[in-house]
PDB file of N, CA and C in Angstrom:
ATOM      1  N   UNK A   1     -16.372  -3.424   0.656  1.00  0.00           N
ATOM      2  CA  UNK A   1     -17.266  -2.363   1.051  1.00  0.00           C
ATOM      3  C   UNK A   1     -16.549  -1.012   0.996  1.00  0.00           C
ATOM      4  N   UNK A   2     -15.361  -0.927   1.605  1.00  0.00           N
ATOM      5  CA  UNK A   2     -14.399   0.355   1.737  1.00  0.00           C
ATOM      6  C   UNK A   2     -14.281   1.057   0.501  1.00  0.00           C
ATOM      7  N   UNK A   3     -13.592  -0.063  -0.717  1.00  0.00           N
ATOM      8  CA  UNK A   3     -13.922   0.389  -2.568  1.00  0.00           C
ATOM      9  C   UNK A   3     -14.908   0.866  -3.000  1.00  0.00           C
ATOM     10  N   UNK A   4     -16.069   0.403  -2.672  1.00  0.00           N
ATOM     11  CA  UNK A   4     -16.794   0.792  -2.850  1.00  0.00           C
ATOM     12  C   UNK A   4     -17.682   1.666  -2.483  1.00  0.00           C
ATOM     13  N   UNK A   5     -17.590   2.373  -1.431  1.00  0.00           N
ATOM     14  CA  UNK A   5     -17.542   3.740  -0.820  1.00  0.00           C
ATOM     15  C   UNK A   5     -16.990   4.765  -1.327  1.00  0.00           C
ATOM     16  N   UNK A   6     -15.558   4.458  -2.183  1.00  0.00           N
ATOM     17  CA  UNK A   6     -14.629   5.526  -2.619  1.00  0.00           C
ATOM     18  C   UNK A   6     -14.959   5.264  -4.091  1.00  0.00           C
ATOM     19  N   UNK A   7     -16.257   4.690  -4.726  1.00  0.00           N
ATOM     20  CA  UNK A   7     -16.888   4.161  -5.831  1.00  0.00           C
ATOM     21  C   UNK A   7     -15.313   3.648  -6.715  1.00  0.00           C
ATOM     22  N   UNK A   8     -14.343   2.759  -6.268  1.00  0.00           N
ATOM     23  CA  UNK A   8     -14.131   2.021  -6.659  1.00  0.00           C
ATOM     24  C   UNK A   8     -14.829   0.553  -6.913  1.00  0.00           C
ATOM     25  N   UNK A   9     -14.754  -0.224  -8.530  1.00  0.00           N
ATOM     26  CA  UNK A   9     -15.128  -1.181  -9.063  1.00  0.00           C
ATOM     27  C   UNK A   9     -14.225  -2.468  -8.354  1.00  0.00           C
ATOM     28  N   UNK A  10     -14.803  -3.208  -8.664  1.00  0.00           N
ATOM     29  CA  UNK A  10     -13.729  -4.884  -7.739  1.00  0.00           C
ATOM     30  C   UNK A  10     -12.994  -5.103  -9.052  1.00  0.00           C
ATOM     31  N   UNK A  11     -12.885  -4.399 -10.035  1.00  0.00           N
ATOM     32  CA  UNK A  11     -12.242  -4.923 -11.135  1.00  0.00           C
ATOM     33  C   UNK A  11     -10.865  -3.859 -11.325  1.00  0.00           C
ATOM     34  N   UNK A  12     -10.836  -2.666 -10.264  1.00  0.00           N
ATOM     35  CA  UNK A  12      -9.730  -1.408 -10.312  1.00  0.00           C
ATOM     36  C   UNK A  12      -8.893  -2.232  -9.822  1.00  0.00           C
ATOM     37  N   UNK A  13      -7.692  -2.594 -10.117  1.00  0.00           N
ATOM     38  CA  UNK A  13      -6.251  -3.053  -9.188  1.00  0.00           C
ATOM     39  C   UNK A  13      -5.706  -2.482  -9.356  1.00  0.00           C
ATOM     40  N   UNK A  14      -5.668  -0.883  -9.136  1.00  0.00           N
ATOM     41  CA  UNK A  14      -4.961   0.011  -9.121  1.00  0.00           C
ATOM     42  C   UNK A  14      -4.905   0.820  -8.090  1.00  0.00           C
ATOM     43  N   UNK A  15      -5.714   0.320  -7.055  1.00  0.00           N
ATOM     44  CA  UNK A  15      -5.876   0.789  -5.583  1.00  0.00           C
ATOM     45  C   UNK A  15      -5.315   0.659  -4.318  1.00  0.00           C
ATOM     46  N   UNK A  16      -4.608   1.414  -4.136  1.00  0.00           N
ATOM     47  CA  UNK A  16      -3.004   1.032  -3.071  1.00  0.00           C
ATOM     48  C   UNK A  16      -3.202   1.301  -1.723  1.00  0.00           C
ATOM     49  N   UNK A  17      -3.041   0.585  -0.474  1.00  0.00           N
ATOM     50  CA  UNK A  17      -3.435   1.140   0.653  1.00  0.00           C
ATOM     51  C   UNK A  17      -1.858   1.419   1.805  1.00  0.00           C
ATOM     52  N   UNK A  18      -2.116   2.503   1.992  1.00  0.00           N
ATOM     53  CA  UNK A  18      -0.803   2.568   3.042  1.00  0.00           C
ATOM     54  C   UNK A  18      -1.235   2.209   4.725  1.00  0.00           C
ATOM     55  N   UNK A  19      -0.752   1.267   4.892  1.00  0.00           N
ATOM     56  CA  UNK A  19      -0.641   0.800   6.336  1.00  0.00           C
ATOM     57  C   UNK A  19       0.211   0.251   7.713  1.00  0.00           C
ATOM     58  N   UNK A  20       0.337   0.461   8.550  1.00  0.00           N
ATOM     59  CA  UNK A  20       1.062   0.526   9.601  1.00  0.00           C
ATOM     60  C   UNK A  20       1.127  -0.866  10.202  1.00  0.00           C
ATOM     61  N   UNK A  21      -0.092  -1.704   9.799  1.00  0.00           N
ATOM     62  CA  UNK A  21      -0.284  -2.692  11.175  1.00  0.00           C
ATOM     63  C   UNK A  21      -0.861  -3.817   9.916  1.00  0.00           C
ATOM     64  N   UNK A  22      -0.356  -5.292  10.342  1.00  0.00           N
ATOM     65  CA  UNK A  22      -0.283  -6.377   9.611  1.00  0.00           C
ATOM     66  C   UNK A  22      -1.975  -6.474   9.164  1.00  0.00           C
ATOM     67  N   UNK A  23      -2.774  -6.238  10.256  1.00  0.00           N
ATOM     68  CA  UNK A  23      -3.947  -6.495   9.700  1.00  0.00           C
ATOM     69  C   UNK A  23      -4.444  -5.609   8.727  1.00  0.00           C
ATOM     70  N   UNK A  24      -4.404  -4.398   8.658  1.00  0.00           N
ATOM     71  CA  UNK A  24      -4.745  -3.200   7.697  1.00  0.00           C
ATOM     72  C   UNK A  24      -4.211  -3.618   6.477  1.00  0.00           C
ATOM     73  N   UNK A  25      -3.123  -4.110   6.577  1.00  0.00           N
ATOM     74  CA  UNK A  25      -1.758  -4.702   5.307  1.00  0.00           C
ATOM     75  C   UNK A  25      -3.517  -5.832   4.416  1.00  0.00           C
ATOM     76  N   UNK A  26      -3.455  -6.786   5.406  1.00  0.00           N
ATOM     77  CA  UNK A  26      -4.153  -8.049   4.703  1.00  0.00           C
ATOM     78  C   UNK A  26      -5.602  -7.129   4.743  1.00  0.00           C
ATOM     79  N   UNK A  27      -6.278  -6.901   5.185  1.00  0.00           N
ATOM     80  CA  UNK A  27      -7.842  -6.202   4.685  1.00  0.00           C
ATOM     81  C   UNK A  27      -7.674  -5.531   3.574  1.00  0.00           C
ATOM     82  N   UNK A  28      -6.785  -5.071   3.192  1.00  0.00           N
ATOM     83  CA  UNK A  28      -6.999  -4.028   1.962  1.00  0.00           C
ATOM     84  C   UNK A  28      -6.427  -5.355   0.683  1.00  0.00           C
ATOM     85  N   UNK A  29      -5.269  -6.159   1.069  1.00  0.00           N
ATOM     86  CA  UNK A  29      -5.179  -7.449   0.185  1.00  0.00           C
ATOM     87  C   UNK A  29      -6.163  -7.790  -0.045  1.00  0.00           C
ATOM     88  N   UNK A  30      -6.821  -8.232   0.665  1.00  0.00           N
ATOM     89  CA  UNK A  30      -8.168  -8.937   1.182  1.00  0.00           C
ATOM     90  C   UNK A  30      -9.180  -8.336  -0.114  1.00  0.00           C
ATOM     91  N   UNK A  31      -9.056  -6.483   0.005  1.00  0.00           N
ATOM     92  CA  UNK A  31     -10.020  -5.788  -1.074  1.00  0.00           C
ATOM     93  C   UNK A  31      -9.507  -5.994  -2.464  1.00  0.00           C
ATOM     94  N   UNK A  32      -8.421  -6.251  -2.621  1.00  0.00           N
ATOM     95  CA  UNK A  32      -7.928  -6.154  -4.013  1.00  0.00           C
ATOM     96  C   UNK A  32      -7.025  -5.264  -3.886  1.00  0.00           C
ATOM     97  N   UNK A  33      -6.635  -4.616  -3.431  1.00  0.00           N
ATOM     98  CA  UNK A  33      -5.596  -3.435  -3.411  1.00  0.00           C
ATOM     99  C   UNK A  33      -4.432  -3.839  -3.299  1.00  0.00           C
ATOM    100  N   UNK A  34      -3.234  -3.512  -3.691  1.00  0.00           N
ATOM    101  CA  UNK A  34      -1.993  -3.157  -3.500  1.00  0.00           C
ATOM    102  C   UNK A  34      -1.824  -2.571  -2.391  1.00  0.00           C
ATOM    103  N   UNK A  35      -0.687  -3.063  -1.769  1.00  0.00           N
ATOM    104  CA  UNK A  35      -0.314  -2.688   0.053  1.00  0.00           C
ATOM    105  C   UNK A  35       1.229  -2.326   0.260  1.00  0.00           C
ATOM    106  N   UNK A  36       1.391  -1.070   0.762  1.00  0.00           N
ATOM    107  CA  UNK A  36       2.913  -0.361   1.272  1.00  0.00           C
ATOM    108  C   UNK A  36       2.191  -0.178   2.878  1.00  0.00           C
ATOM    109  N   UNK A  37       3.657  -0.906   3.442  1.00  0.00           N
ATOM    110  CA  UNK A  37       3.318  -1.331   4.877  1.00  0.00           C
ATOM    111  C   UNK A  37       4.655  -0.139   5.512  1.00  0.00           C
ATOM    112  N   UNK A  38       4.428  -0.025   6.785  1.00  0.00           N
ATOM    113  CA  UNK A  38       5.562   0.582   7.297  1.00  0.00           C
ATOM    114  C   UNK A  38       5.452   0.298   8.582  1.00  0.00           C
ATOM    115  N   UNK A  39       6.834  -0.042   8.809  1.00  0.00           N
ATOM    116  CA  UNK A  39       7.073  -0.544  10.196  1.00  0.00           C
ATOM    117  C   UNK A  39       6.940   0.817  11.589  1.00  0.00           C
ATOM    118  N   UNK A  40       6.234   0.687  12.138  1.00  0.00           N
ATOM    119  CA  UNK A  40       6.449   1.520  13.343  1.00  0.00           C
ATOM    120  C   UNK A  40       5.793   1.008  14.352  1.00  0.00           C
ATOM    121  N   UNK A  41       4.618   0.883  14.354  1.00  0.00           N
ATOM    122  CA  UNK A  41       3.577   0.330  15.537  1.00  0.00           C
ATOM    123  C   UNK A  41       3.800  -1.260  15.622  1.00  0.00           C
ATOM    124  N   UNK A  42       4.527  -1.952  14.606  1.00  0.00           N
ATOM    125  CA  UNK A  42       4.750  -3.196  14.624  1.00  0.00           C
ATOM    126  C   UNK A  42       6.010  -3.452  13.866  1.00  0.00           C
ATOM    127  N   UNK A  43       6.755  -4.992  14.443  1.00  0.00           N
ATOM    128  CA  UNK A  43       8.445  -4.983  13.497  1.00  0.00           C
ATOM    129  C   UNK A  43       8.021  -4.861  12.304  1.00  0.00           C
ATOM    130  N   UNK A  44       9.505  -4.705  11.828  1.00  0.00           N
ATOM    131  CA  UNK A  44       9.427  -4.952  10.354  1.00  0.00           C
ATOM    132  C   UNK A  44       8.858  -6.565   9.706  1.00  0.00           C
ATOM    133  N   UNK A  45       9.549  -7.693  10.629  1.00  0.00           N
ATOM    134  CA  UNK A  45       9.412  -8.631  10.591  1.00  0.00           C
ATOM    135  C   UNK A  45       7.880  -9.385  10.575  1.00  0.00           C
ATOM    136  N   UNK A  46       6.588  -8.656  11.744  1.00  0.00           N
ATOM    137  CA  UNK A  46       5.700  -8.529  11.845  1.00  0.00           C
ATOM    138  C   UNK A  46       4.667  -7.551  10.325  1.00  0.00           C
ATOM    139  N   UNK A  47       5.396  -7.166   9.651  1.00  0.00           N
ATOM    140  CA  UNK A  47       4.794  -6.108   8.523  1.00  0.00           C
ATOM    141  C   UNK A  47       5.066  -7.347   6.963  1.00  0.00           C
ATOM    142  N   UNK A  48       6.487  -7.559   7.346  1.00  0.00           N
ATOM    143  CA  UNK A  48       6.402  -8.728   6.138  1.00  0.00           C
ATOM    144  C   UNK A  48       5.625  -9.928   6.418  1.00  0.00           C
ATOM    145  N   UNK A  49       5.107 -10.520   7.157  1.00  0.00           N
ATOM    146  CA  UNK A  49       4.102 -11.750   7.221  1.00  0.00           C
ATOM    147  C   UNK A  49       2.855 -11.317   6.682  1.00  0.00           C
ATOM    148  N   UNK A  50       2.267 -10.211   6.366  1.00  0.00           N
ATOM    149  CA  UNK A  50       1.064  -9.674   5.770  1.00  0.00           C
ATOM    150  C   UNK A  50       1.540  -9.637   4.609  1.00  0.00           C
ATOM    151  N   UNK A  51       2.872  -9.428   3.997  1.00  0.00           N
ATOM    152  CA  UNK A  51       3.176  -9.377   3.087  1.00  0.00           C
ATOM    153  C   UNK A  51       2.756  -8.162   1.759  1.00  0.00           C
ATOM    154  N   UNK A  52       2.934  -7.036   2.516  1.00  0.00           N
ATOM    155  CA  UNK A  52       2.266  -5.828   1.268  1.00  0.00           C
ATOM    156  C   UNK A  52       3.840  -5.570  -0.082  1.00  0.00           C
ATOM    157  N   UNK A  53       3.269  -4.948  -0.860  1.00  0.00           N
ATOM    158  CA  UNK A  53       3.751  -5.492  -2.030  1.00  0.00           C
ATOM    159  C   UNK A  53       5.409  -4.013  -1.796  1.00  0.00           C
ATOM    160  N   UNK A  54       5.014  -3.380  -1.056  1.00  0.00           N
ATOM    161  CA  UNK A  54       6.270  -2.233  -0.222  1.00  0.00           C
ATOM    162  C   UNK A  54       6.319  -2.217   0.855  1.00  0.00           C
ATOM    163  N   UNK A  55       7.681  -2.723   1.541  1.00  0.00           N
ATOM    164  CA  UNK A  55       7.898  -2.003   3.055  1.00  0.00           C
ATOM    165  C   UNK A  55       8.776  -0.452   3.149  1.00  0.00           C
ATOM    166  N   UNK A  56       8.108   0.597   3.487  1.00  0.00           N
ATOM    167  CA  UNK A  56       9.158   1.653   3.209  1.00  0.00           C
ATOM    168  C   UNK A  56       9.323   2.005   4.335  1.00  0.00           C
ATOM    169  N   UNK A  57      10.502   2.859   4.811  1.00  0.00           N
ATOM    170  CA  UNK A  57      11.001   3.683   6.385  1.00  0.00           C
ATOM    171  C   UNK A  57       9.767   4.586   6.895  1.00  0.00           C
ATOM    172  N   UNK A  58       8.879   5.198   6.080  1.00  0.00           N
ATOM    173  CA  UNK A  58       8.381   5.829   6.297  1.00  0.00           C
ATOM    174  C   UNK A  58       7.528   6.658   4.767  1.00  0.00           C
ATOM    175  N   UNK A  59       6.230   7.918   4.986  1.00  0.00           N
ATOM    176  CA  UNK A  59       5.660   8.273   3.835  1.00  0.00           C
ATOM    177  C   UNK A  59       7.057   9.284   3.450  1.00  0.00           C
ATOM    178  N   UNK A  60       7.753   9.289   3.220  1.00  0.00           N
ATOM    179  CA  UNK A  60       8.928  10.583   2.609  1.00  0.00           C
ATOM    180  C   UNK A  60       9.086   9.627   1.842  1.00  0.00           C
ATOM    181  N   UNK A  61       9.386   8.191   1.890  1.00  0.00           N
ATOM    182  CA  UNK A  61       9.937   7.131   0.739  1.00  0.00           C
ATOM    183  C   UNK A  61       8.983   6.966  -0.305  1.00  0.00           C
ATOM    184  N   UNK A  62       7.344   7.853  -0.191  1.00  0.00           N
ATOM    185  CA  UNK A  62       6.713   7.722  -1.502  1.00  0.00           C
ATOM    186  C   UNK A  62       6.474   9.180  -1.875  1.00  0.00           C
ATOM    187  N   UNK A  63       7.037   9.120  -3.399  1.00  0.00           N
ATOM    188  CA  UNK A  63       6.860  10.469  -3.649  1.00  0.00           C
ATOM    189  C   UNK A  63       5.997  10.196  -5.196  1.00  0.00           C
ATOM    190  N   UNK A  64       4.852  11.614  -5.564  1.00  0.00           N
ATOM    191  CA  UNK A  64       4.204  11.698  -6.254  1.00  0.00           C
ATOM    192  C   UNK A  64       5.383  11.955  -7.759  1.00  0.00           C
ATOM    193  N   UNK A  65       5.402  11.230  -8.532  1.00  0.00           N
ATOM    194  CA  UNK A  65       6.314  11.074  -9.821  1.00  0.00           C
ATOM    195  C   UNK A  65       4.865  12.182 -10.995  1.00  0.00           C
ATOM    196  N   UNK A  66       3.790  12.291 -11.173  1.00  0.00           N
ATOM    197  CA  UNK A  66       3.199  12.317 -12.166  1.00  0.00           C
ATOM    198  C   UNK A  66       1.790  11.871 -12.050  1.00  0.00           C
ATOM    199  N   UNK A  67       1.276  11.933 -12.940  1.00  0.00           N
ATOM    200  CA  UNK A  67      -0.347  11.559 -13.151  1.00  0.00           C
ATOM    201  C   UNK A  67      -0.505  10.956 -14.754  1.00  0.00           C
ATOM    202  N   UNK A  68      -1.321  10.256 -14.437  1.00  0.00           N
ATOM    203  CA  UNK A  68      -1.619   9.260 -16.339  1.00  0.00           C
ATOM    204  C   UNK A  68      -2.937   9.586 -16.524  1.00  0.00           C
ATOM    205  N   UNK A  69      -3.699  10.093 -16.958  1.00  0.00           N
ATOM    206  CA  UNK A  69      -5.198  10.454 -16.576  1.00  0.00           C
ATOM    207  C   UNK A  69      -5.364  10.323 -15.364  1.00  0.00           C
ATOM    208  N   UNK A  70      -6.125   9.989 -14.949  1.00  0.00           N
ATOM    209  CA  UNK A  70      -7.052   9.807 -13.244  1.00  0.00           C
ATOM    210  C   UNK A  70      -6.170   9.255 -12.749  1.00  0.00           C
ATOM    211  N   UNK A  71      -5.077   8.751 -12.691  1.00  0.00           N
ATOM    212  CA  UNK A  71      -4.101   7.430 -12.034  1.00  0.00           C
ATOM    213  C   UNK A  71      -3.105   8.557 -11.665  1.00  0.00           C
ATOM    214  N   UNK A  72      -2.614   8.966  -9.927  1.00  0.00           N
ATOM    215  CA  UNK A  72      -1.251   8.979  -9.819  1.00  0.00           C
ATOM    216  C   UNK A  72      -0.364   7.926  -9.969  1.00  0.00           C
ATOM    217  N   UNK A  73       0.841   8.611  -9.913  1.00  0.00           N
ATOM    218  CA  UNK A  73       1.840   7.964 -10.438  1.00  0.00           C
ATOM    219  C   UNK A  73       3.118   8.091  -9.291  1.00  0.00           C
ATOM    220  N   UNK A  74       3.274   6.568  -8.776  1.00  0.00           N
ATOM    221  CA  UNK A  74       4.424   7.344  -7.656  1.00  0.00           C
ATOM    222  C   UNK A  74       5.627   6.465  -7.811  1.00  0.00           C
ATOM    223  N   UNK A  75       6.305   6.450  -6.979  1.00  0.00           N
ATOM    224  CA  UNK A  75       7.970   6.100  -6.978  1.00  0.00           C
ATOM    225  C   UNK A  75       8.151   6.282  -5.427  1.00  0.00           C
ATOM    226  N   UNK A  76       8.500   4.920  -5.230  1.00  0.00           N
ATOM    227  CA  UNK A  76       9.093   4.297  -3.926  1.00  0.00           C
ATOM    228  C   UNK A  76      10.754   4.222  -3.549  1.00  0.00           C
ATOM    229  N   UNK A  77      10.902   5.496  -3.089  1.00  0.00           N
ATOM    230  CA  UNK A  77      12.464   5.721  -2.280  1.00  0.00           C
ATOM    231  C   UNK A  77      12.671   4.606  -1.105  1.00  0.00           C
ATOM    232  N   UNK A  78      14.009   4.049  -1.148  1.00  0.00           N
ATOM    233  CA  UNK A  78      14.254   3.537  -0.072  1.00  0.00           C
ATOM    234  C   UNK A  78      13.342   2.753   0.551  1.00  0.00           C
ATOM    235  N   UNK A  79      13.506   1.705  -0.394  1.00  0.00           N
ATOM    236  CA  UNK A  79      11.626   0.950  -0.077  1.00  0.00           C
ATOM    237  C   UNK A  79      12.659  -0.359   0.275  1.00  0.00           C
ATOM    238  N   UNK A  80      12.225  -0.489   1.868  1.00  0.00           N
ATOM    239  CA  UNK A  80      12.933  -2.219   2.496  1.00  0.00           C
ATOM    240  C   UNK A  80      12.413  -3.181   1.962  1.00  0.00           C
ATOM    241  N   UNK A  81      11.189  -3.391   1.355  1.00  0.00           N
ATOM    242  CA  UNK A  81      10.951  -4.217   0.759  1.00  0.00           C
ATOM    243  C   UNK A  81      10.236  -4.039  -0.415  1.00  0.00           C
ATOM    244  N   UNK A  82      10.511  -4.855  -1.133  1.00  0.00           N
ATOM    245  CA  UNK A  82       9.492  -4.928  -2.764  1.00  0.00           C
ATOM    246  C   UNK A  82       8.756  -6.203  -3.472  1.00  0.00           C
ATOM    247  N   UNK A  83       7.920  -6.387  -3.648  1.00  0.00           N
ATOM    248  CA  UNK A  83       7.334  -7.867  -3.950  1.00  0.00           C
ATOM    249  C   UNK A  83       6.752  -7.459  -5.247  1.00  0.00           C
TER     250      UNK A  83
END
C-alpha cells in the first residue's frame, strides 16, 4: 500500500527504506524494498534479526554518489553491516 502511494509499481526493486526499529526493517522487506537499518532505538544485534540489506552508524554513512535517470545513486560509508 505505502509503494503504492509513492506510485511505486510491485515490480520497482529499487526502493530502499531507512529504518531504526526491526519491525520497520521487515515491513518495507515485506514491500519489496531494500532495507538500511540503524541501530539506536534498538541493539545492533536486535537490527540484524530483521536482517536489512545495511546496518550503518548512522544517516552521515549514506551519501548521495550521483543520479542514473530517475534513480539516485548512493554509497554506504562505514556500513556495520552488508548483505
Amino acid at each position: 500500500m505505502g509503494r503504492k502511494s509513492l506510485g511505486l509499481e510491485a515490480k520497482d526493486k529499487d526502493a530502499l527504506v531507512f529504518e531504526d526499529s526491526p519491525t520497520g526493517i521487515a515491513a518495507g522487506k515485506a514491500a519489496g524494498c531494500k532495507g538500511c537499518g540503524r541501530a539506536s532505538s534498538h541493539t545492533a544485534e536486535q537490527i540484524i534479526l530483521a536482517e536489512p540489506d545495511w546496518i550503518v552508524e548512522d544517516l552521515n554513512s549514506v551519501v548521495v554518489v550521483g543520479m542514473e535517470g530517475a534513480m539516485v545513486v548512493l554509497e554506504f560509508r562505514n556500513s556495520l553491516v552488508e548483505n
